[in-house]
PDB file of N, CA and C in Angstrom:
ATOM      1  N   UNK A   1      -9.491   9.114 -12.644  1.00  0.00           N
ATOM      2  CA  UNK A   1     -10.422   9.014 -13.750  1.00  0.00           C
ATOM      3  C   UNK A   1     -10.973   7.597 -13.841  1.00  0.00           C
ATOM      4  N   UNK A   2     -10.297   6.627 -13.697  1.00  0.00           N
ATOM      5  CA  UNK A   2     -10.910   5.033 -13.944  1.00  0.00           C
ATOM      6  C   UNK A   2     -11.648   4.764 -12.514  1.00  0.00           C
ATOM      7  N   UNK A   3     -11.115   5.176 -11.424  1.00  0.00           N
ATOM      8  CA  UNK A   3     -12.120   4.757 -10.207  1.00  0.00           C
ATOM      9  C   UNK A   3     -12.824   5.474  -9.840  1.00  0.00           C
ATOM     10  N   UNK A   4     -13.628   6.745 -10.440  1.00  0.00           N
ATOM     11  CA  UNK A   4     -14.573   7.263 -10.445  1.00  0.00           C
ATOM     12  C   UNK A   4     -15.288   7.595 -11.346  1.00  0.00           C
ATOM     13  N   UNK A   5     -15.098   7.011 -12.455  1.00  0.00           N
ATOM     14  CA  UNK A   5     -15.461   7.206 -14.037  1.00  0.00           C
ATOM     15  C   UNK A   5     -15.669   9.229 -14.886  1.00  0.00           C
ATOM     16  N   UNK A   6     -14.200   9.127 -13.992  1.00  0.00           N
ATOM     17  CA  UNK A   6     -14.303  10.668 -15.164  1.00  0.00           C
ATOM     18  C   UNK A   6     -13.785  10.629 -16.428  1.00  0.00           C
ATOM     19  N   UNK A   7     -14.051  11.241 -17.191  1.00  0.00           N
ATOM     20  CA  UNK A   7     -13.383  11.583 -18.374  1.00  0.00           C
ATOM     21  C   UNK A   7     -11.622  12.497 -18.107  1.00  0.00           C
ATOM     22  N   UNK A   8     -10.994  12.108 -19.447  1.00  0.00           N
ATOM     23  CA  UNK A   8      -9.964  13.045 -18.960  1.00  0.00           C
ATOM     24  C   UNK A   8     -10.167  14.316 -18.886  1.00  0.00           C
ATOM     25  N   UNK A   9     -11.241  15.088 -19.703  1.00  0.00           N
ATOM     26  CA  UNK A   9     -11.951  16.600 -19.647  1.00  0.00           C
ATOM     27  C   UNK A   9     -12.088  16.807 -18.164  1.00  0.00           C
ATOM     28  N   UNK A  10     -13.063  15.883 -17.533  1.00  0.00           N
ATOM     29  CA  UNK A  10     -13.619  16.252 -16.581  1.00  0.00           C
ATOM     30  C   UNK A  10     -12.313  16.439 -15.596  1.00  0.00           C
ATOM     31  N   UNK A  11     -11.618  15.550 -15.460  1.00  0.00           N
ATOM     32  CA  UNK A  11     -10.993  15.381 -14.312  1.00  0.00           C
ATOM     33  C   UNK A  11      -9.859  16.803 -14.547  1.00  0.00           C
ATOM     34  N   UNK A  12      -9.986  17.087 -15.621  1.00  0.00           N
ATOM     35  CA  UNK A  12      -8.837  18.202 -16.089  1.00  0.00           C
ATOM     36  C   UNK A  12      -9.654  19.610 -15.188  1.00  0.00           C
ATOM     37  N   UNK A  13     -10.728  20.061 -15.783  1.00  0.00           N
ATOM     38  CA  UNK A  13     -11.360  20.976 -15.600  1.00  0.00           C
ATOM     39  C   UNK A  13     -11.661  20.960 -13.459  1.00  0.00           C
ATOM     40  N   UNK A  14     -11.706  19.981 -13.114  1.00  0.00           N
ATOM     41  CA  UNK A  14     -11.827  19.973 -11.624  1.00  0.00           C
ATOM     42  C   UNK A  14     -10.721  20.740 -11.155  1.00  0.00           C
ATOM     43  N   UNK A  15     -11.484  21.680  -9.679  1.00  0.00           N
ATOM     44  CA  UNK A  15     -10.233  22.569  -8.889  1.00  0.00           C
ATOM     45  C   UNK A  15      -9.693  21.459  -8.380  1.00  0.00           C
ATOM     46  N   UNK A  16      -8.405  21.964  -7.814  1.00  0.00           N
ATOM     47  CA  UNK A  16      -7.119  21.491  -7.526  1.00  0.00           C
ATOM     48  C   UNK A  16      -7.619  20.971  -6.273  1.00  0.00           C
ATOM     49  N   UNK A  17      -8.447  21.675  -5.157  1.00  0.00           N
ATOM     50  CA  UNK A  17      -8.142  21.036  -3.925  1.00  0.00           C
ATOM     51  C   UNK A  17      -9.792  19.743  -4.163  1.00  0.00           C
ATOM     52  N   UNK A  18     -10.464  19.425  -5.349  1.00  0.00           N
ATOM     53  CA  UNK A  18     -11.259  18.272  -5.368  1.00  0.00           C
ATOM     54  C   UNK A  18     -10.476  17.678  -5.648  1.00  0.00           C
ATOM     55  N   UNK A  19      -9.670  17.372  -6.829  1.00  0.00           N
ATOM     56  CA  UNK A  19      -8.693  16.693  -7.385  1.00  0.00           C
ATOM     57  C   UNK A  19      -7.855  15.582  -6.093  1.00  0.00           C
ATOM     58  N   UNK A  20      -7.430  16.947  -5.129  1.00  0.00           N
ATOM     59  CA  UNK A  20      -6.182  16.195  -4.119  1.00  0.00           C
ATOM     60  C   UNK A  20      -7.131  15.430  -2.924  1.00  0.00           C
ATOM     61  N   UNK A  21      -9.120  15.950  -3.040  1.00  0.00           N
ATOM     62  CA  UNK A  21      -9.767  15.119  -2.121  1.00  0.00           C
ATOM     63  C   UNK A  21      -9.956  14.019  -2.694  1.00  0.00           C
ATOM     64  N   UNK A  22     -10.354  13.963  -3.850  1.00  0.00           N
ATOM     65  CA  UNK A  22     -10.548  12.498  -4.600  1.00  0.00           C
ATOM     66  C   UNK A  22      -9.490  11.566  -4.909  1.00  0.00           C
ATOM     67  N   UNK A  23      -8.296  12.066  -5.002  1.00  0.00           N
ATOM     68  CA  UNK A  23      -7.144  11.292  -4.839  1.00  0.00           C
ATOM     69  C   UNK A  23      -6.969  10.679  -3.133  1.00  0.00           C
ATOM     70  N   UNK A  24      -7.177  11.612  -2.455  1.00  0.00           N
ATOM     71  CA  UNK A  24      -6.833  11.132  -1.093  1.00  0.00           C
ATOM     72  C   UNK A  24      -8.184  10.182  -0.299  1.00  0.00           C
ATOM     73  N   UNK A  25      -9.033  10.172  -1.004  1.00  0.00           N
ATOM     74  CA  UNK A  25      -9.997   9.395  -1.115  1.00  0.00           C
ATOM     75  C   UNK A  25      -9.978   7.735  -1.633  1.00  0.00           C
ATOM     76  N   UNK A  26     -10.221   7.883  -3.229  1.00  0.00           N
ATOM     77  CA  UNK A  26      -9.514   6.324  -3.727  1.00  0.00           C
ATOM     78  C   UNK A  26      -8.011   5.685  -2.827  1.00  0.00           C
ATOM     79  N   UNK A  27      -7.004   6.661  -2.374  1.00  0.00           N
ATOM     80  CA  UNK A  27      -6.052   5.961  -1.393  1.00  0.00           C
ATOM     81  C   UNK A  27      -6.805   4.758  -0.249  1.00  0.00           C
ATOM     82  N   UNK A  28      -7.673   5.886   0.479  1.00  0.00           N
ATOM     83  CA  UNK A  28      -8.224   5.436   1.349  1.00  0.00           C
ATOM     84  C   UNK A  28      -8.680   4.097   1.435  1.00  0.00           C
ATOM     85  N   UNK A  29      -9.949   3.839  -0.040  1.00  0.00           N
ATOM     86  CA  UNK A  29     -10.785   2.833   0.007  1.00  0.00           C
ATOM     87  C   UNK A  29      -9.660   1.936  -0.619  1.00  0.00           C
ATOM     88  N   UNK A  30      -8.548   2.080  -1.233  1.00  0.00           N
ATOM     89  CA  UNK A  30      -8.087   1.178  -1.745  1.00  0.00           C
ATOM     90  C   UNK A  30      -7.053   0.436  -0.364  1.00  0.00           C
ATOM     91  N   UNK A  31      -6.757   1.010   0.169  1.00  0.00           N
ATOM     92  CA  UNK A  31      -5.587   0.449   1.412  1.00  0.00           C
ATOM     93  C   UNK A  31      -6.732  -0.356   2.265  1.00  0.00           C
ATOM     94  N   UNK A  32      -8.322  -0.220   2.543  1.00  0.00           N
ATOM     95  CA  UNK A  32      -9.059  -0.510   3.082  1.00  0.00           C
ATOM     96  C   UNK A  32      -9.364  -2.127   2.357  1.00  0.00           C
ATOM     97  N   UNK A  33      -9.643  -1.704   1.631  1.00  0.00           N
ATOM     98  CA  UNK A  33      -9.942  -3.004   0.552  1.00  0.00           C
ATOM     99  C   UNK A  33      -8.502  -3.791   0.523  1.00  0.00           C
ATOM    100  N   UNK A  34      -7.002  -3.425   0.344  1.00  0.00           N
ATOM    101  CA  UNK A  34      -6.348  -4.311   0.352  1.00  0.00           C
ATOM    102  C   UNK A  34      -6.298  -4.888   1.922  1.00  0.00           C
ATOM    103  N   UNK A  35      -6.660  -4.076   3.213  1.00  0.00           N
ATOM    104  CA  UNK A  35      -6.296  -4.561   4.314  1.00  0.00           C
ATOM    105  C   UNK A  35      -7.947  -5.848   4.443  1.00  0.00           C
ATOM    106  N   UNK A  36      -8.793  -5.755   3.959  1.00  0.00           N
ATOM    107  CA  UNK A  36      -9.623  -6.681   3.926  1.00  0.00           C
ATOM    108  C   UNK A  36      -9.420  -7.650   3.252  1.00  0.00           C
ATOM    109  N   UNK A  37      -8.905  -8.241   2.223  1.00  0.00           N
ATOM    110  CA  UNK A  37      -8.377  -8.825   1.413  1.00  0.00           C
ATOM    111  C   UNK A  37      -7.082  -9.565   2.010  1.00  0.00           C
ATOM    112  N   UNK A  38      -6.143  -8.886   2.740  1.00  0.00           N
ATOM    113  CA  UNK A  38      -5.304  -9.387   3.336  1.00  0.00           C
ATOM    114  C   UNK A  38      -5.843 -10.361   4.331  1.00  0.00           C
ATOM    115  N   UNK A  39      -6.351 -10.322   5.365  1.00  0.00           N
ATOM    116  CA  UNK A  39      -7.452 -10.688   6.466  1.00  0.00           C
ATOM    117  C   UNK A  39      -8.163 -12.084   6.169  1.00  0.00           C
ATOM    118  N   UNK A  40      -8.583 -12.047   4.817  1.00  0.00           N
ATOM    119  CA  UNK A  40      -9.613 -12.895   4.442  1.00  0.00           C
ATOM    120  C   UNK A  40      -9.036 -13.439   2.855  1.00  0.00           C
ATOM    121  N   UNK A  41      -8.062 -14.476   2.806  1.00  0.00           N
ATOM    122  CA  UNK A  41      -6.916 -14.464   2.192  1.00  0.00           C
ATOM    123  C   UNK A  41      -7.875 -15.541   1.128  1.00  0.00           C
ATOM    124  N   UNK A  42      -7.674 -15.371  -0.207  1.00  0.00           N
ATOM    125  CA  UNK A  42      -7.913 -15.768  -1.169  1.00  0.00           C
ATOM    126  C   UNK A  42      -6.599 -16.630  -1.935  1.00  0.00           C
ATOM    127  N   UNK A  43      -6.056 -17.113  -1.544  1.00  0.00           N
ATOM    128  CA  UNK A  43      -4.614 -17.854  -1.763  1.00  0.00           C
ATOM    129  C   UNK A  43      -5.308 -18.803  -3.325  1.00  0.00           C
ATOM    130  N   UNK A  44      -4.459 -18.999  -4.038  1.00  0.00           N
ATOM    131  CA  UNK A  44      -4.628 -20.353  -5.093  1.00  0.00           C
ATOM    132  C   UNK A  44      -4.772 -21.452  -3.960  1.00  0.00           C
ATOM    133  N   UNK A  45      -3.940 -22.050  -2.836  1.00  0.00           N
ATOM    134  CA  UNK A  45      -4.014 -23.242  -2.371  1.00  0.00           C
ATOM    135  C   UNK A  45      -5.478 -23.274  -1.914  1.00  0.00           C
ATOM    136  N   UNK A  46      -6.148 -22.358  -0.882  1.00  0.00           N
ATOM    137  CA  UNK A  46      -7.494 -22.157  -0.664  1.00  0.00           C
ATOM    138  C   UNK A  46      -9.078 -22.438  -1.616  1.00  0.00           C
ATOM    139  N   UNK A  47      -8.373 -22.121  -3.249  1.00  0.00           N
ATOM    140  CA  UNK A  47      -9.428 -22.371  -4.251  1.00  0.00           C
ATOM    141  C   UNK A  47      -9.873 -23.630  -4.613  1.00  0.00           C
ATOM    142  N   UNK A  48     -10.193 -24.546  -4.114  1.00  0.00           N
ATOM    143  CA  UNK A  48     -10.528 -26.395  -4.320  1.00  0.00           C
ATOM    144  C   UNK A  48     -11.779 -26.024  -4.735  1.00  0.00           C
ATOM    145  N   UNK A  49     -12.343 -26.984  -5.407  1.00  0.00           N
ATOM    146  CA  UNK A  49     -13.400 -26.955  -5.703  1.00  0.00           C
ATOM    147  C   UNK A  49     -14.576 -27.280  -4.674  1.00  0.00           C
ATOM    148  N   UNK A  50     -14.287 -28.513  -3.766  1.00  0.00           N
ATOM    149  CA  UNK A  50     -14.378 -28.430  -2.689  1.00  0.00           C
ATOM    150  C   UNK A  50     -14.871 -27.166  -1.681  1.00  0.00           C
ATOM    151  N   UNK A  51     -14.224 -26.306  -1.634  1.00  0.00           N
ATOM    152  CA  UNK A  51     -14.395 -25.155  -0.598  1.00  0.00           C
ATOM    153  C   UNK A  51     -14.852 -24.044  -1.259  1.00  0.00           C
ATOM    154  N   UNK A  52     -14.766 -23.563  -3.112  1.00  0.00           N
ATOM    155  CA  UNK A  52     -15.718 -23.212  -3.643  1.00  0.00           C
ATOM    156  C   UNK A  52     -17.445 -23.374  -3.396  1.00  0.00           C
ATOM    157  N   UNK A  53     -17.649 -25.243  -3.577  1.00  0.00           N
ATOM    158  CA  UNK A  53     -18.789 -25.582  -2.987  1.00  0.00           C
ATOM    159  C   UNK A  53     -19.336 -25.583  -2.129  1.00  0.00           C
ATOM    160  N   UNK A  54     -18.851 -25.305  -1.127  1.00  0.00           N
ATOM    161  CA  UNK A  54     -18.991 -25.197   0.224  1.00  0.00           C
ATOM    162  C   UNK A  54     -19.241 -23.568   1.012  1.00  0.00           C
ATOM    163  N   UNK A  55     -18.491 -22.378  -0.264  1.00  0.00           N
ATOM    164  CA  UNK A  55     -18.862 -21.380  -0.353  1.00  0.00           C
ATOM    165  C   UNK A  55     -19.965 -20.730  -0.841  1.00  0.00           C
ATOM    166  N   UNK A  56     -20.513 -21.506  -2.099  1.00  0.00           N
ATOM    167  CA  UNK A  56     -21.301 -21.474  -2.607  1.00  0.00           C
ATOM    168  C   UNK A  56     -21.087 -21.022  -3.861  1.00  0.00           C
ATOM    169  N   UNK A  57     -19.872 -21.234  -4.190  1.00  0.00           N
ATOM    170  CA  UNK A  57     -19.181 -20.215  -5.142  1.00  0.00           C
ATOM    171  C   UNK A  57     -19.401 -21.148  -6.771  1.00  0.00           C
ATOM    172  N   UNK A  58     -19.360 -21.962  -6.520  1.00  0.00           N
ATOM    173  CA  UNK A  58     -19.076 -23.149  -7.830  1.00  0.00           C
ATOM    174  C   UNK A  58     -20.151 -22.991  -8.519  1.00  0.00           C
ATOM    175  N   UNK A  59     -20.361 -23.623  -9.818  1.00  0.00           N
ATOM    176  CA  UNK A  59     -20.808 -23.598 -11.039  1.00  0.00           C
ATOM    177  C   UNK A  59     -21.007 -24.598 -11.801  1.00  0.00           C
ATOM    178  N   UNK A  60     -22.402 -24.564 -12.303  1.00  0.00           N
ATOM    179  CA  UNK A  60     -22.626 -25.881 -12.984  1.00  0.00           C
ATOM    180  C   UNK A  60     -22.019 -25.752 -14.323  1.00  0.00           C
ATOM    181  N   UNK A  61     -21.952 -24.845 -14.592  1.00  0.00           N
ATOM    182  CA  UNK A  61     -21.544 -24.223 -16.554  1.00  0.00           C
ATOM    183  C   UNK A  61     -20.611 -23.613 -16.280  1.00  0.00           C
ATOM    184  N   UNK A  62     -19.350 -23.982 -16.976  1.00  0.00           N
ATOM    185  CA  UNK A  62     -18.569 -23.084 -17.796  1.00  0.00           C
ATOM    186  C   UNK A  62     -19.131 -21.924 -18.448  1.00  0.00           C
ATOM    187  N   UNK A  63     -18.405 -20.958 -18.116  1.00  0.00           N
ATOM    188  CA  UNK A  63     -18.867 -19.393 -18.579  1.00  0.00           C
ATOM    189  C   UNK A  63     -18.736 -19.285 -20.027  1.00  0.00           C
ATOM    190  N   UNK A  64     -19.705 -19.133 -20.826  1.00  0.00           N
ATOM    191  CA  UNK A  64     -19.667 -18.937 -22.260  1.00  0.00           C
ATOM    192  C   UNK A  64     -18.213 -18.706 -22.774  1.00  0.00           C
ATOM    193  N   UNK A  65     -17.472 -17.990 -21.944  1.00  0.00           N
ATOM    194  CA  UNK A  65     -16.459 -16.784 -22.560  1.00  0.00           C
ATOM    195  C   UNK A  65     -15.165 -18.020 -22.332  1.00  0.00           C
ATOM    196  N   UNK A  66     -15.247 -19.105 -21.599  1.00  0.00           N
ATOM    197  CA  UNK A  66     -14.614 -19.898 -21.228  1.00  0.00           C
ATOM    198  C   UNK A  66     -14.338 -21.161 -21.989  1.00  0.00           C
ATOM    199  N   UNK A  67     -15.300 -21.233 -22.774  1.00  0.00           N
ATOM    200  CA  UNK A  67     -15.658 -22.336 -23.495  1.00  0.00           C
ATOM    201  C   UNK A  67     -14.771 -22.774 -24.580  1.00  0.00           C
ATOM    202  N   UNK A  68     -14.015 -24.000 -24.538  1.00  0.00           N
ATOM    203  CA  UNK A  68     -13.128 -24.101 -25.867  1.00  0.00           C
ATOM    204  C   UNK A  68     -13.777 -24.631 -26.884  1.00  0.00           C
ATOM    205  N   UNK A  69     -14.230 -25.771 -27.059  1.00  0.00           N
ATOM    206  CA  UNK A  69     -14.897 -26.781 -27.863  1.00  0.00           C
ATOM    207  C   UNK A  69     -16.411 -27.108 -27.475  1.00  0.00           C
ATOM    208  N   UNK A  70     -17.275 -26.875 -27.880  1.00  0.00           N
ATOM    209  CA  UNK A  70     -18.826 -26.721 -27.589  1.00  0.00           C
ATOM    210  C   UNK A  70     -19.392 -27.049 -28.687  1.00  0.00           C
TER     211      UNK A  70
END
């Protein structure tokens, strides 16, 4: 229901053998996605700001939602 955005109705009312394809499905993309993730390692030591910038990843602003004192 959360990685395909069903409702609990919906996902109730689905036959049994969609149910066990869509389950055996999200398995799939998820072992895929962790084996990519593994590969291409996002470690805390890796996050410098440095290599953010260099990723292109960095930021001139603090994210609104981030903000203590403004």
């Amino acid at each position: 229901m959360y990685y395909m955005g069903f409702t609990y109705t919906e996902a109730y009312v689905l036959p049994v053998w969609q149910r066990i394809w869509f389950l055996q499905r999200i398995n799939q993309e998820l072992k895929r996605s962790n084996k990519n993730e593994q590969s291409a390692s996002r470690a805390m030591h890796h996050n410098t700001g440095e290599a953010r910038a260099l990723q292109g990843f960095s930021r001139e602003n603090v994210p609104a939602k981030l903000r203590r004192f403004s």
